[in-house]
C-alpha atoms as a PDB file:
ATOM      1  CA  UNK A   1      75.484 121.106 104.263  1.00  0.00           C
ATOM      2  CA  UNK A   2      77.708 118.939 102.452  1.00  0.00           C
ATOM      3  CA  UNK A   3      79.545 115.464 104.139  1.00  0.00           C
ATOM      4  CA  UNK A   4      82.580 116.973 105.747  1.00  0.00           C
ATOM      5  CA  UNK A   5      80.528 119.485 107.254  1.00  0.00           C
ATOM      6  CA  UNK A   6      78.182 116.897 108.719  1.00  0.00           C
ATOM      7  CA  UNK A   7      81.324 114.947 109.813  1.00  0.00           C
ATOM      8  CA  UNK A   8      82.183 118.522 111.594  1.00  0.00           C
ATOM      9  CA  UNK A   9      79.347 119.201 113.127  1.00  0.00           C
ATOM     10  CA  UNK A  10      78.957 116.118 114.989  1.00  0.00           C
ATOM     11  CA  UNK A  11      82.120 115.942 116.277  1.00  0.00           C
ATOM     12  CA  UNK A  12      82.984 112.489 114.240  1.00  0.00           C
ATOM     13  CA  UNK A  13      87.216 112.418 113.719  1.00  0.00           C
ATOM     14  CA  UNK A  14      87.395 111.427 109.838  1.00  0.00           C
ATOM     15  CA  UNK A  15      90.523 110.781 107.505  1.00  0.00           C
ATOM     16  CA  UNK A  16      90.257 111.510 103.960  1.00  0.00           C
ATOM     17  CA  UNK A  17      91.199 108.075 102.009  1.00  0.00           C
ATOM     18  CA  UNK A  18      90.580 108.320  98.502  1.00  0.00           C
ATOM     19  CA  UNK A  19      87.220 109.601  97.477  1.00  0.00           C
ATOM     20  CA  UNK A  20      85.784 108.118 100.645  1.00  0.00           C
ATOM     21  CA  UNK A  21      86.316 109.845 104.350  1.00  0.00           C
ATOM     22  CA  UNK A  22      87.394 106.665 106.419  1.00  0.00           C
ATOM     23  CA  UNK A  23      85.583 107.019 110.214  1.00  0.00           C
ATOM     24  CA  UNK A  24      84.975 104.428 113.681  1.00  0.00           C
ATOM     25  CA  UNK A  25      81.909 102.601 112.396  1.00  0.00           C
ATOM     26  CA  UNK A  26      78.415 104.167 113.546  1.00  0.00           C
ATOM     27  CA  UNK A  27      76.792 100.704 114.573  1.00  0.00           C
ATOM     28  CA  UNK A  28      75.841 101.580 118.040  1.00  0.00           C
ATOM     29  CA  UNK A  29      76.453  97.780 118.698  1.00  0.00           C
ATOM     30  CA  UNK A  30      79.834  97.563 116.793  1.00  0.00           C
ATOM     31  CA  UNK A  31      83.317  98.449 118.741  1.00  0.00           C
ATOM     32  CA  UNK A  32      85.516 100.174 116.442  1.00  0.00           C
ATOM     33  CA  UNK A  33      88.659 100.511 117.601  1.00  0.00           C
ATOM     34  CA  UNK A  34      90.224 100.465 114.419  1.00  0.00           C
ATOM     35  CA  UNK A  35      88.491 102.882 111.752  1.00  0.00           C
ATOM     36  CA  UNK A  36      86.504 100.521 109.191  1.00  0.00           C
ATOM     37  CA  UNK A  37      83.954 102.926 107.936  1.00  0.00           C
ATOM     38  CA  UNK A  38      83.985 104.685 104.554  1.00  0.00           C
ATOM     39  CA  UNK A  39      81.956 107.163 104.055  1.00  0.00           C
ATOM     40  CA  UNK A  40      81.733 108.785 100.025  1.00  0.00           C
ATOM     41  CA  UNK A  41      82.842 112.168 100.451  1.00  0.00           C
ATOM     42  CA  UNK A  42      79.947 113.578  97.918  1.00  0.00           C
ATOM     43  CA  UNK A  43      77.024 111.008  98.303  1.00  0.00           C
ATOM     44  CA  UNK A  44      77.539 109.781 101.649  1.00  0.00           C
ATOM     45  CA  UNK A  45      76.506 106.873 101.399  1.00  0.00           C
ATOM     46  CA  UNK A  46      78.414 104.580 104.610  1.00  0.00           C
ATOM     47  CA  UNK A  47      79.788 100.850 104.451  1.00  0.00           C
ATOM     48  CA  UNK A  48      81.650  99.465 107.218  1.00  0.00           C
ATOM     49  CA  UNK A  49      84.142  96.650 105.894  1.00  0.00           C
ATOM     50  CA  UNK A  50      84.180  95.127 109.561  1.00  0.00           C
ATOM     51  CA  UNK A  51      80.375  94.554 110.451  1.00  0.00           C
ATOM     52  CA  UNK A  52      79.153  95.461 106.665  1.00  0.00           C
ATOM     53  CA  UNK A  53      76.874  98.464 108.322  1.00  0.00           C
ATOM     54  CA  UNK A  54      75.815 100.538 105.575  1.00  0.00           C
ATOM     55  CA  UNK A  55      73.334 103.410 105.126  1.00  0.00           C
ATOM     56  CA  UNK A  56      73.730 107.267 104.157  1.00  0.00           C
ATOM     57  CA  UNK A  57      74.927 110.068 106.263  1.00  0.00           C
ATOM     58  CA  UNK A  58      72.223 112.604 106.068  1.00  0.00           C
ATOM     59  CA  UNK A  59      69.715 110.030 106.817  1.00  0.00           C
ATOM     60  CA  UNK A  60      71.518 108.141 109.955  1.00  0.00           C
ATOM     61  CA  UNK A  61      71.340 111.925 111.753  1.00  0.00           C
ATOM     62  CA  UNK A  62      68.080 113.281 109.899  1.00  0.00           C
ATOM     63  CA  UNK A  63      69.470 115.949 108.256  1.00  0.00           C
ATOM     64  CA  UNK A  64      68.709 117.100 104.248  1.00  0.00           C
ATOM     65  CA  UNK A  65      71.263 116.692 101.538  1.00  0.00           C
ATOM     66  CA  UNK A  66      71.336 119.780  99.149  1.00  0.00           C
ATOM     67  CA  UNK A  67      70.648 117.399  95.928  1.00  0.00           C
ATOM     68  CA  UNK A  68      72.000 120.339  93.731  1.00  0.00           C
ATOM     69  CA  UNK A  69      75.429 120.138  95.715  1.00  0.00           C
ATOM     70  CA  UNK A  70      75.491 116.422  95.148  1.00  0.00           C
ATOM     71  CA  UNK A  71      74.457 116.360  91.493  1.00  0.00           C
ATOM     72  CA  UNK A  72      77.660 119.559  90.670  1.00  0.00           C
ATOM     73  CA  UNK A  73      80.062 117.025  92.418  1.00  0.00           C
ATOM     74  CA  UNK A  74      79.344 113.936  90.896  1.00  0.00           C
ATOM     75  CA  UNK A  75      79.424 115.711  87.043  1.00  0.00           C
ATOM     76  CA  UNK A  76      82.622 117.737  88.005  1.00  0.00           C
ATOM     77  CA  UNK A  77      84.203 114.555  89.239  1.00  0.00           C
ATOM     78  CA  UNK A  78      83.102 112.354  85.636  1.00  0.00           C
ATOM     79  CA  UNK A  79      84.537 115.171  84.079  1.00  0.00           C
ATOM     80  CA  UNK A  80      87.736 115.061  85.473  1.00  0.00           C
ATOM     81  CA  UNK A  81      87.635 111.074  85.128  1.00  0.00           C
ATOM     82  CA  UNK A  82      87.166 111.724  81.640  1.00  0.00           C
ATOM     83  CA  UNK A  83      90.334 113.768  80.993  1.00  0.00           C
ATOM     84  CA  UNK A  84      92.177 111.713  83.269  1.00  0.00           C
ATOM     85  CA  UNK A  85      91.520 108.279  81.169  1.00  0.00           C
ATOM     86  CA  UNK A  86      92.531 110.286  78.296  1.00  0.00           C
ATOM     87  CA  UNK A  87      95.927 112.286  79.205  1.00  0.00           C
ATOM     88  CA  UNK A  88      96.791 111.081  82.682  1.00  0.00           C
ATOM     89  CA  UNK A  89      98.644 112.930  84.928  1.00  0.00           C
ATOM     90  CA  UNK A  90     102.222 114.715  84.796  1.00  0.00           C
ATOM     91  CA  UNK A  91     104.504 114.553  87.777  1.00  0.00           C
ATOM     92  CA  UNK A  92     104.214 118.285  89.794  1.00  0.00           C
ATOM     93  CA  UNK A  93     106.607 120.676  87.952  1.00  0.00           C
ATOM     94  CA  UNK A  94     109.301 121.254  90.808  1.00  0.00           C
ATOM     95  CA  UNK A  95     109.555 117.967  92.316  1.00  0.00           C
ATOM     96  CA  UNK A  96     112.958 116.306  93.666  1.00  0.00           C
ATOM     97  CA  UNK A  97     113.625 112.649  93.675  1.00  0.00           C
ATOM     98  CA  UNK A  98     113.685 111.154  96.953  1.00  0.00           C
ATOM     99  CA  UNK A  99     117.267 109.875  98.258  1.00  0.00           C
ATOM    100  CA  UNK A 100     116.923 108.685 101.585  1.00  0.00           C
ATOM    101  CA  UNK A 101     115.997 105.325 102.978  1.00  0.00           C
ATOM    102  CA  UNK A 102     113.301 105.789 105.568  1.00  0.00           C
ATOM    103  CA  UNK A 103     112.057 102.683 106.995  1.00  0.00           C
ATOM    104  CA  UNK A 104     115.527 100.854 106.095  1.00  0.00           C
ATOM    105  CA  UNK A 105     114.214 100.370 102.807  1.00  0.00           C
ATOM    106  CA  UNK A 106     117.183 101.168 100.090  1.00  0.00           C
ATOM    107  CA  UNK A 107     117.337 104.461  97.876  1.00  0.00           C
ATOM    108  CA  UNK A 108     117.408 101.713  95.020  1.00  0.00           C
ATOM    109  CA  UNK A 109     113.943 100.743  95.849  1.00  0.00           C
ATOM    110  CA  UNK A 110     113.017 104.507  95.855  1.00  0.00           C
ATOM    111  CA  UNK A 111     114.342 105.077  92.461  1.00  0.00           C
ATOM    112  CA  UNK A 112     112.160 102.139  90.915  1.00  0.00           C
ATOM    113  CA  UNK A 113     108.827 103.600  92.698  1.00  0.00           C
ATOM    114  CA  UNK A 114     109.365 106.522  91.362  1.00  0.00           C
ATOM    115  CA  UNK A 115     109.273 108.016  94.668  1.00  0.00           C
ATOM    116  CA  UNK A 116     109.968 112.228  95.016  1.00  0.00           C
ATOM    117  CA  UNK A 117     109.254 114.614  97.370  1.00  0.00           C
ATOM    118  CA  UNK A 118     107.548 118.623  96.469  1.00  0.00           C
ATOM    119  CA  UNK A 119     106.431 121.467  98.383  1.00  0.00           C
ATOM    120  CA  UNK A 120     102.839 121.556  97.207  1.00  0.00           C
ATOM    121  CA  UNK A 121      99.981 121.516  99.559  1.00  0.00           C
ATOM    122  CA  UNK A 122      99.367 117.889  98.939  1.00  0.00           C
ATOM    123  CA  UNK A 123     102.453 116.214  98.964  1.00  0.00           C
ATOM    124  CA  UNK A 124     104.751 118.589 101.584  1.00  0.00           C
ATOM    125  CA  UNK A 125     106.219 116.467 104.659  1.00  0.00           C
ATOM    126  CA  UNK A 126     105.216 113.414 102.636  1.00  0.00           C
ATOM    127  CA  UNK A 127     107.123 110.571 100.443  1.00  0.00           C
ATOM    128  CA  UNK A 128     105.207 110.222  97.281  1.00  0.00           C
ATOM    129  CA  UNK A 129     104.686 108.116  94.441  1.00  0.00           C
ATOM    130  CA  UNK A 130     103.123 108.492  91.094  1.00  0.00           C
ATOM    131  CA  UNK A 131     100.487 105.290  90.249  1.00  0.00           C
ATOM    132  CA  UNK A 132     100.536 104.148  87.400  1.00  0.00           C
ATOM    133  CA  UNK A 133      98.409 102.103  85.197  1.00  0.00           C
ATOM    134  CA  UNK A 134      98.830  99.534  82.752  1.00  0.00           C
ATOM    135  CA  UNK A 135      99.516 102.001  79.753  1.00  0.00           C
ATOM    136  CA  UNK A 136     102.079 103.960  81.866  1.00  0.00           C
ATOM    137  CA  UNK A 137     100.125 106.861  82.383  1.00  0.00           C
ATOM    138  CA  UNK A 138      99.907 108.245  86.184  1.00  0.00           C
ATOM    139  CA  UNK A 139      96.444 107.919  87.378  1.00  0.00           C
ATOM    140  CA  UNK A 140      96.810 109.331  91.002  1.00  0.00           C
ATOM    141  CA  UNK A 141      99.549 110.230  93.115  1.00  0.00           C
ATOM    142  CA  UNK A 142     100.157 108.682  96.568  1.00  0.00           C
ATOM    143  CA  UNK A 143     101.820 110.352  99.757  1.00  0.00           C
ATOM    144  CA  UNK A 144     102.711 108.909 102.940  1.00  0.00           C
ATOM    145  CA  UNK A 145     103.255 110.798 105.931  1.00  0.00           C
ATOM    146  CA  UNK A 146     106.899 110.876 107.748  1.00  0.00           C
ATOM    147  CA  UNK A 147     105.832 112.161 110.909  1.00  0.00           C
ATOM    148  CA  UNK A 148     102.381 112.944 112.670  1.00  0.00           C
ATOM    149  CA  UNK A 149     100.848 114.491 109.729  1.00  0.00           C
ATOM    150  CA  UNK A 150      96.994 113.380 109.162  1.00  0.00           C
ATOM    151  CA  UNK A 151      96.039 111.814 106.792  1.00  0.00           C
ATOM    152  CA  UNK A 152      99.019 109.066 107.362  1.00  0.00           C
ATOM    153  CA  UNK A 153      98.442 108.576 103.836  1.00  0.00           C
ATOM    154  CA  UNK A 154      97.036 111.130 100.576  1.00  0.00           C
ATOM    155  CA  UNK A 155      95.878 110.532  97.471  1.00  0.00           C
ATOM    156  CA  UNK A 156      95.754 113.149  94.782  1.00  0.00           C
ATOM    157  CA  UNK A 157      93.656 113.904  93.387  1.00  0.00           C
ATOM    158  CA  UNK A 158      90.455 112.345  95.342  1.00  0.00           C
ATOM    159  CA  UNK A 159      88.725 109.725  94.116  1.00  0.00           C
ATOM    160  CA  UNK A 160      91.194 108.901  91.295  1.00  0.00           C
ATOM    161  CA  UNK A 161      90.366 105.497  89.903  1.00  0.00           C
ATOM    162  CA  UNK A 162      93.313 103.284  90.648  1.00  0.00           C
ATOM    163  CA  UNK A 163      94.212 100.475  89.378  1.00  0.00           C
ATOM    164  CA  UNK A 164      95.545  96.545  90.802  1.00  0.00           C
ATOM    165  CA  UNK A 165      97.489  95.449  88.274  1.00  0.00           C
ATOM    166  CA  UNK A 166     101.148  96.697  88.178  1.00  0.00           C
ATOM    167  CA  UNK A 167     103.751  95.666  85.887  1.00  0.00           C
ATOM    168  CA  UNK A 168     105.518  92.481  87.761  1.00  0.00           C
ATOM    169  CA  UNK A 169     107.184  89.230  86.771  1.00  0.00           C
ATOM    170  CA  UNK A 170     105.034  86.599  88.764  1.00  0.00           C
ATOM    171  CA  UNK A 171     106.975  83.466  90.541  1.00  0.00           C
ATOM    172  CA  UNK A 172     105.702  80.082  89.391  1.00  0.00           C
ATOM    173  CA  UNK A 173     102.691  81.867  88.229  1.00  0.00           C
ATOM    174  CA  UNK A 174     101.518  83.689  90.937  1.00  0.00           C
ATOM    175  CA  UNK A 175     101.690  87.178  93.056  1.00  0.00           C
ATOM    176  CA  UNK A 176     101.033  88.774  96.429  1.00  0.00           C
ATOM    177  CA  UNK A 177      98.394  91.361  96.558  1.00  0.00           C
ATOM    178  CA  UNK A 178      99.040  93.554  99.781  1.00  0.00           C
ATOM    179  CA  UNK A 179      97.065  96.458 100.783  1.00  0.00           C
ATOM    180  CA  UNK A 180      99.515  99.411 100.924  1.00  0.00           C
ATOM    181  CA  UNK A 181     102.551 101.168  98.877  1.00  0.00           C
ATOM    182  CA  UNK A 182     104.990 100.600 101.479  1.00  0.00           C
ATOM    183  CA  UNK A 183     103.657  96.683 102.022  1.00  0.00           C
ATOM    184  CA  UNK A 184     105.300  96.190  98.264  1.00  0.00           C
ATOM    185  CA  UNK A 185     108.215  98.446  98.695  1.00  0.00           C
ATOM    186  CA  UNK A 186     109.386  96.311 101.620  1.00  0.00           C
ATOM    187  CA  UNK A 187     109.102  93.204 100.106  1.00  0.00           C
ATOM    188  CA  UNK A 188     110.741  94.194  96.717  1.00  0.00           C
ATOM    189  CA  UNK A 189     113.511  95.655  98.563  1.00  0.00           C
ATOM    190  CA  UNK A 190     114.125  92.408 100.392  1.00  0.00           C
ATOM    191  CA  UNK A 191     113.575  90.321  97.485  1.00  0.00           C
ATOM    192  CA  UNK A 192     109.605  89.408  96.841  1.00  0.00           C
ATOM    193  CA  UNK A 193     109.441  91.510  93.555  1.00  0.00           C
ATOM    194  CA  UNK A 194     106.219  89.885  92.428  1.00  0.00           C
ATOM    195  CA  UNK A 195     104.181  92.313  95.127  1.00  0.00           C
ATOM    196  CA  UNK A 196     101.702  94.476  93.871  1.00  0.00           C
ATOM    197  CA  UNK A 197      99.368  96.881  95.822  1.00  0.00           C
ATOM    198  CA  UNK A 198      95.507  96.482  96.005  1.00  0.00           C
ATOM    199  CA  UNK A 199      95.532 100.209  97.274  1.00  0.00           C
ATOM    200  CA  UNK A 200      92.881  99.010  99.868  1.00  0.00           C
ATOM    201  CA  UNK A 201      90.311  95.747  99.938  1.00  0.00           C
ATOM    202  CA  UNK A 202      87.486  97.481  97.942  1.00  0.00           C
ATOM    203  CA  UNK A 203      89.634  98.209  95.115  1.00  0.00           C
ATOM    204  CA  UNK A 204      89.955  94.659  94.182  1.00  0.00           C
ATOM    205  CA  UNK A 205      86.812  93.285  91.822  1.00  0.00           C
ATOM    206  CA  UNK A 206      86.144  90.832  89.141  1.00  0.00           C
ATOM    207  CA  UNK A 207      87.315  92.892  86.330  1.00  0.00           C
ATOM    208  CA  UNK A 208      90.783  93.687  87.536  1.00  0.00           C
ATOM    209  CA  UNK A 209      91.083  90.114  88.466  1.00  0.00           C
ATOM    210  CA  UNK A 210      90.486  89.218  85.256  1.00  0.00           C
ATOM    211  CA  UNK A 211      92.784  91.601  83.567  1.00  0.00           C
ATOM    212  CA  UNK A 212      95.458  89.700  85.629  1.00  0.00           C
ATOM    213  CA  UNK A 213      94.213  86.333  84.470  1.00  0.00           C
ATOM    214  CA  UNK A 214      94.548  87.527  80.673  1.00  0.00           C
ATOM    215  CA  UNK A 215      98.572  89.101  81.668  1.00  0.00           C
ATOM    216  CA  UNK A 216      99.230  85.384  82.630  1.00  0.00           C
ATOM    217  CA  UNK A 217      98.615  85.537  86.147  1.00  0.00           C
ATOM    218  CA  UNK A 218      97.480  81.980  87.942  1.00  0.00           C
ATOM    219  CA  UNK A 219      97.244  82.550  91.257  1.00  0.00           C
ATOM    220  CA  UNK A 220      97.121  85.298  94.145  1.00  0.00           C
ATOM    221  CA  UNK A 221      98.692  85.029  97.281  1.00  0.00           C
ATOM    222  CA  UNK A 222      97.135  87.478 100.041  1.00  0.00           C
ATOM    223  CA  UNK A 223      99.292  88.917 102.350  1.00  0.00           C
ATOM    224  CA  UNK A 224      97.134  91.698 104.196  1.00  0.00           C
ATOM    225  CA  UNK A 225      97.439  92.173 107.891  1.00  0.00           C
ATOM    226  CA  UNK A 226      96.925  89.021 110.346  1.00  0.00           C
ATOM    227  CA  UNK A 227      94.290  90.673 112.064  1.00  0.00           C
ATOM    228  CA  UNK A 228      90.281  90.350 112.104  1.00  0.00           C
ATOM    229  CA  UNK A 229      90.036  93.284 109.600  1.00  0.00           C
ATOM    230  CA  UNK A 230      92.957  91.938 107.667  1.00  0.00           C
ATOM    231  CA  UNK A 231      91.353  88.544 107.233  1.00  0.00           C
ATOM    232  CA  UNK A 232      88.317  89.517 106.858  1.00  0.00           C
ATOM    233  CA  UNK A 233      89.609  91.450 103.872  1.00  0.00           C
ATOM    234  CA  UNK A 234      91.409  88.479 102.634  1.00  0.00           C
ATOM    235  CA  UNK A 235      88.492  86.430 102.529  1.00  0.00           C
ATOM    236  CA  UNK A 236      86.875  88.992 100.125  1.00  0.00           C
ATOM    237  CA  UNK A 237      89.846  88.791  97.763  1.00  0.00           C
ATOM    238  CA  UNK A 238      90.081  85.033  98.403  1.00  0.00           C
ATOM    239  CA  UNK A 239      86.351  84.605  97.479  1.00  0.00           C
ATOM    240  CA  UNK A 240      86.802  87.026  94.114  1.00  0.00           C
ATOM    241  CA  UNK A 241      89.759  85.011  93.200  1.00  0.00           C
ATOM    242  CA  UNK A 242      87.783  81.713  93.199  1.00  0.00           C
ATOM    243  CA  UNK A 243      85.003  83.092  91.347  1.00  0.00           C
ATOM    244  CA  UNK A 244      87.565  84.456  88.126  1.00  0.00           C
ATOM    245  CA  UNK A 245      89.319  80.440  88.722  1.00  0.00           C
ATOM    246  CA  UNK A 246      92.449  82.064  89.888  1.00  0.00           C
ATOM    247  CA  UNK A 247      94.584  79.842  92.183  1.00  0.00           C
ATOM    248  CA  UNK A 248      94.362  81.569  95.651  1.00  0.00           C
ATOM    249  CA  UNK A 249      96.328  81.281  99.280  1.00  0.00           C
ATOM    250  CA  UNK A 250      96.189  83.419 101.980  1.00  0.00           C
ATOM    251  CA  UNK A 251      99.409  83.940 103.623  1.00  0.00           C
ATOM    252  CA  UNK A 252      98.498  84.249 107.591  1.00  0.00           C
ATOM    253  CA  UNK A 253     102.556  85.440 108.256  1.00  0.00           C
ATOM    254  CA  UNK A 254     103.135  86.201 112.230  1.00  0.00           C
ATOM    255  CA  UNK A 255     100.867  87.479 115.155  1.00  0.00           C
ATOM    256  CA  UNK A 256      98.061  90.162 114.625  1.00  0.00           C
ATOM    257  CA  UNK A 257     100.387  93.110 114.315  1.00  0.00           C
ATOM    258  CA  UNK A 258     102.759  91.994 111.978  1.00  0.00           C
ATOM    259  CA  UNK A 259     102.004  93.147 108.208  1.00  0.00           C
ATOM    260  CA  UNK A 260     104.322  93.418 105.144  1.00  0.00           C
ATOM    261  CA  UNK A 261     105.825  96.850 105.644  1.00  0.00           C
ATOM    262  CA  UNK A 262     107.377  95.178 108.811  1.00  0.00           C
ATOM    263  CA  UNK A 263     109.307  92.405 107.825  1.00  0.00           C
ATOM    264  CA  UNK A 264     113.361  91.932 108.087  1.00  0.00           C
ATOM    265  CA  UNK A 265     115.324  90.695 105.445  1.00  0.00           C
ATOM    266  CA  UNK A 266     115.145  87.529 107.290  1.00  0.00           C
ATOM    267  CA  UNK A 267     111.804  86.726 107.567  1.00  0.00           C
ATOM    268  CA  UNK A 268     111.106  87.926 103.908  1.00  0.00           C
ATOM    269  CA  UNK A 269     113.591  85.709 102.850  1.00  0.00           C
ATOM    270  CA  UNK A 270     111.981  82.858 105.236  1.00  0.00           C
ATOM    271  CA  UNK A 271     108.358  83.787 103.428  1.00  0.00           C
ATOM    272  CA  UNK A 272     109.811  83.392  99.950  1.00  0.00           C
ATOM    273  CA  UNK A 273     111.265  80.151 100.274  1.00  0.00           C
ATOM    274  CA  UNK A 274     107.894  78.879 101.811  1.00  0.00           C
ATOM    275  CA  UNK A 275     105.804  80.340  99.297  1.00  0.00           C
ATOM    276  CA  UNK A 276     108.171  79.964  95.903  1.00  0.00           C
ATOM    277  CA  UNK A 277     110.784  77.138  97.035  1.00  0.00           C
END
């Protein structure tokens, strides 16, 4: 029995995110109303980023891992690591830039991402975007749903590496991290083109903090969600930030459902002057 099938079998609604399946916490004591469990989709080996619940899959429900399973996995996936770090990725042979401006965010903005759409399995009914590191290669590519199609958002292939850092022009020094793709495309399209994406608050760590340091980077400004979760996350990055002795401010922008990917033009415009006036 490997994870998904243990996920199946006790009836537990899961979203692939990544290399990790992302699931309501299992803390009997903890309300999850809002997924903030990650489960590793070989090890399974659980962390809850809300209430910091961890423990392993197979053992929360008594049931036996098949080590061999586990063990194929893991080398299959360093081997594709491997080759990745080398060649990268290519974009899917077939695809067709995207043209359209879904979520009143300008075809411009598209072109610059890089954004396309393809028939293949993993990126059909989607908007995607290749992710790129440092060096240019593509690392990963990222899909986001249009519709009602789970998961809202893909990443291909699973458990890609991805990186912090994009290529940006800071303002007076700094940038905003923001957790998702369409966070940064929102704000560069309305005129906060220092935004990079985090891809998620356990992506962010020492080392890629540092790599920003080194590219001339003095100071963060976190813009993720203004909820619990949200700030909770932001206190992670905050406290990472400090540690590296990057300046660090935590932009708290609206009421709890208000994130990025939702400003106006307006408000964007209101943020920037605050933040870079």
């Amino acid at each position: 029995m490997n994870v998904e099938d243990l996920l199946r079998s006790k009836d537990i609604p899961y979203i692939p995110k990544g290399g990790d399946f992302v699931v309501s916490c299992l803390n009997p004591e903890h309300a999850d109303r809002n997924p903030s469990m990650r489960i590793d989709q070989v090890t399974g080996i659980f962390n809850c980023f809300s209430c910091e619940y961890k423990g392993n899959l197979f053992t929360h429900f008594g049931e036996k891992a098949n080590k061999m399973e586990i063990k194929r996995q893991l080398l299959k996936k360093k081997i594709d690591e491997v080759r990745l770090e080398s060649i990268g990725l290519q974009m899917p042979e077939g695809y067709l830039p995207y043209v359209g401006n879904w979520r009143n965010i300008r075809p411009e903005t598209y072109r610059e991402f890089e954004a396309f759409i393809h028939a293949g399995k993993d990126f059909v009914g989607r908007i995607c975007f290749p992710v790129r590191d440092r060096t240019g290669r593509i690392v990963a590519f990222q899909s986001r749903s249009t519709g009602d199609q789970q998961p809202k958002y893909f990443f291909s292939p699973p458990g890609a590496k991805l990186p912090l850092e994009l290529v940006v022009v800071p303002q007076q020094g700094h940038i905003i991290i923001v957790e998702g793709i369409f966070d940064v495309l929102n704000l560069h399209d309305k005129g906060l083109t220092n935004a990079v994406c985090c891809f998620g608050v356990k992506n962010v760590n020492e080392e890629k903090l540092q790599v920003l340091s080194v590219a001339g980077v003095e100071g963060i400004d976190i813009f993720l969600d203004n909820d619990a979760a949200g700030q909770a996350g932001s206190a992670k990055i905050k406290e990472l930030c400090e540690t590296v002795g990057l300046d660090v401010r935590n932009i708290a922008f609206g009421d709890k459902n208000m994130d990025a990917g939702a400003l106006a033009e307006s408000q964007v415009s209101k943020l920037k002057s605050k933040l870079y006036a």
